[in-house]
Protein backbone atom coordinates (compact mmCIF):
# COMPACT_ATOMS: atom_id res chain seq x y z
CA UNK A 1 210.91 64.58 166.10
CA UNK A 2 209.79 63.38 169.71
CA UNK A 3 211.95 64.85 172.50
CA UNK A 4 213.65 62.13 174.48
CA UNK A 5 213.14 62.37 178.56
CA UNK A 6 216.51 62.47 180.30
CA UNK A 7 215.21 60.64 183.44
CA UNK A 8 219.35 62.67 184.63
CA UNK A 9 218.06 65.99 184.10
CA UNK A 10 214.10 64.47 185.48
CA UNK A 11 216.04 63.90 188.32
CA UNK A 12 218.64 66.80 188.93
CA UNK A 13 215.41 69.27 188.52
CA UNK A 14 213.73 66.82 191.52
CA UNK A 15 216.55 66.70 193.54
CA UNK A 16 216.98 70.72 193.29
CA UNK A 17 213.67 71.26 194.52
CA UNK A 18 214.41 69.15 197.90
CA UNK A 19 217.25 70.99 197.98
CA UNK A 20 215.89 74.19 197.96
CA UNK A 21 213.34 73.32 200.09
CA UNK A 22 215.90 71.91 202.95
CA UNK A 23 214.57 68.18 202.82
CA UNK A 24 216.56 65.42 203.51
CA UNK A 25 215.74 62.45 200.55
CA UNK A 26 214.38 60.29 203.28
CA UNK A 27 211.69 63.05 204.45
CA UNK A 28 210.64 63.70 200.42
CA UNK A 29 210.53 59.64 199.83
CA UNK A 30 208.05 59.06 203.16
CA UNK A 31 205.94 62.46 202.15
CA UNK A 32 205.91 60.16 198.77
CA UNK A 33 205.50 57.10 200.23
CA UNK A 34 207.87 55.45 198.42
CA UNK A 35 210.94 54.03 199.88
CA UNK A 36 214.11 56.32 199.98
CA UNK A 37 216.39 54.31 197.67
CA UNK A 38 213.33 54.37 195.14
CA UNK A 39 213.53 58.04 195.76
CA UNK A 40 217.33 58.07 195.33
CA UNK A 41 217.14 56.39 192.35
CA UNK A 42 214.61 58.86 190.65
CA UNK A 43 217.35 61.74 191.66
CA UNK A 44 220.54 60.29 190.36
CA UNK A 45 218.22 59.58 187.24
CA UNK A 46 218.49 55.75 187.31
CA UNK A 47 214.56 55.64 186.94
CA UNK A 48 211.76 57.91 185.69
CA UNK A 49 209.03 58.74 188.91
CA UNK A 50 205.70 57.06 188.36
CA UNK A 51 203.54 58.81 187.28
CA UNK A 52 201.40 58.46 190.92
CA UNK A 53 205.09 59.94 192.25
CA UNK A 54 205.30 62.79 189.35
CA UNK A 55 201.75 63.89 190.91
CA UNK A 56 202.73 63.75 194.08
CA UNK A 57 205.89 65.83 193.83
CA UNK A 58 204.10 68.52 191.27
CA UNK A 59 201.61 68.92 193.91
CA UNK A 60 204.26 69.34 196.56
CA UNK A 61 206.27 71.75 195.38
CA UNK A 62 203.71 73.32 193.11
CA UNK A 63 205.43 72.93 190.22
CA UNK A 64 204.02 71.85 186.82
CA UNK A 65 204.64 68.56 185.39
CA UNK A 66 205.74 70.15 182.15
CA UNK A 67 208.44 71.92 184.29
CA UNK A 68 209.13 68.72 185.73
CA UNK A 69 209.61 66.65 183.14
CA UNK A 70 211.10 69.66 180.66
CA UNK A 71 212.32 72.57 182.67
CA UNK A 72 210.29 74.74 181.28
CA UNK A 73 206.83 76.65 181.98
CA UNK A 74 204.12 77.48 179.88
CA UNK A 75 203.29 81.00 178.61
CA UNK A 76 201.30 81.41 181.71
CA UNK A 77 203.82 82.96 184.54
CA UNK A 78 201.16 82.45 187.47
CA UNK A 79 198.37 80.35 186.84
CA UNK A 80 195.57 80.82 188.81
CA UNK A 81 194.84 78.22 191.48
CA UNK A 82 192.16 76.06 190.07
CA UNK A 83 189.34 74.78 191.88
CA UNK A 84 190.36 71.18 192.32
CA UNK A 85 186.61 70.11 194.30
CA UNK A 86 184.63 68.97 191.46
CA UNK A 87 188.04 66.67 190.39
CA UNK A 88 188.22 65.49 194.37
CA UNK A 89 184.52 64.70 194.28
CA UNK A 90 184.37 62.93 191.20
CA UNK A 91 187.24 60.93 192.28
CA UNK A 92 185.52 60.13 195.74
CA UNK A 93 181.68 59.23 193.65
CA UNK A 94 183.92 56.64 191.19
CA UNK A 95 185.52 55.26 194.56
CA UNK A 96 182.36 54.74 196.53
CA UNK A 97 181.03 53.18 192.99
CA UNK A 98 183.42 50.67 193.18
CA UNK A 99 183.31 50.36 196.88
CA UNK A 100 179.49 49.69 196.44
CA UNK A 101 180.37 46.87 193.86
CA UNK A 102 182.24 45.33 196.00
CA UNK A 103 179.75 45.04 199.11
CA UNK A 104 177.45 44.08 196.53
CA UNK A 105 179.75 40.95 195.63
CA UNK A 106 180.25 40.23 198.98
CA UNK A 107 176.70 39.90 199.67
CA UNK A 108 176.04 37.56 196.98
CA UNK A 109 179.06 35.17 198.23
CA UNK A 110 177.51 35.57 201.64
CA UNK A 111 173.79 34.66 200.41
CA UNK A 112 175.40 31.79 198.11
CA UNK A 113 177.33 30.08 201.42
CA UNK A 114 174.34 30.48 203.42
CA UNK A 115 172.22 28.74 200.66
CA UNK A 116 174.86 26.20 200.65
CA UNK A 117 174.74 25.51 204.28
CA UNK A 118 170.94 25.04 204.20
CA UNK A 119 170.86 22.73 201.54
CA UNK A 120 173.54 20.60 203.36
CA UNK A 121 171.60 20.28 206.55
């Protein structure tokens, strides 16, 4: 049987960890970017995080999503750091892929209004 989420105890495990780390819930929600009654929400357990604001708060407090979304930890106490470069770089060649597309496009609009203009003249 799946385990149901209790987006309650989601958020009483997020708002613990602000706690505990003196925050006020407007600090947290601008470190998230996200506004703080979105934040608010997410603690009283109104809403599940996004997933982009699950990331965000795992990597914050270095905590594990698992632990986040369960309250519990794997069989591995302390987990070595891993080496998150090949992930960041990865991440930056598919963005510059798609930022390359994009000038690409913009060329070909360009070249098409240009061709336009010369035919009309």
């Amino acid at each position: 049987m799946q385990e149901i989420l209790s987006k309650v105890l989601i958020g009483e495990r997020i708002k613990n960890l602000r706690i505990d780390h003196h925050l006020s819930q407007a600090s947290i929600a601008s470190i998230l970017n996200i506004s703080r009654s979105n934040y608010s929400q997410i603690e009283l357990g109104n809403q599940y995080p996004t997933f982009d604001t699950l990331h965000l708060i795992a990597r914050y407090y270095s905590k594990s999503y698992e632990w986040i979304l369960h309250g519990e930890t794997s069989d591995i106490e302390n987990p070595e750091p891993t080496n998150k470069v090949p992930s960041l770089i990865s991440n930056l060649e598919k963005s510059l892929a798609g930022f390359k597309k994009t000038i690409e496009s913009l060329e070909q609009e360009l070249m098409a209004i240009k061709m336009k203009e010369l035919k009309g003249q």
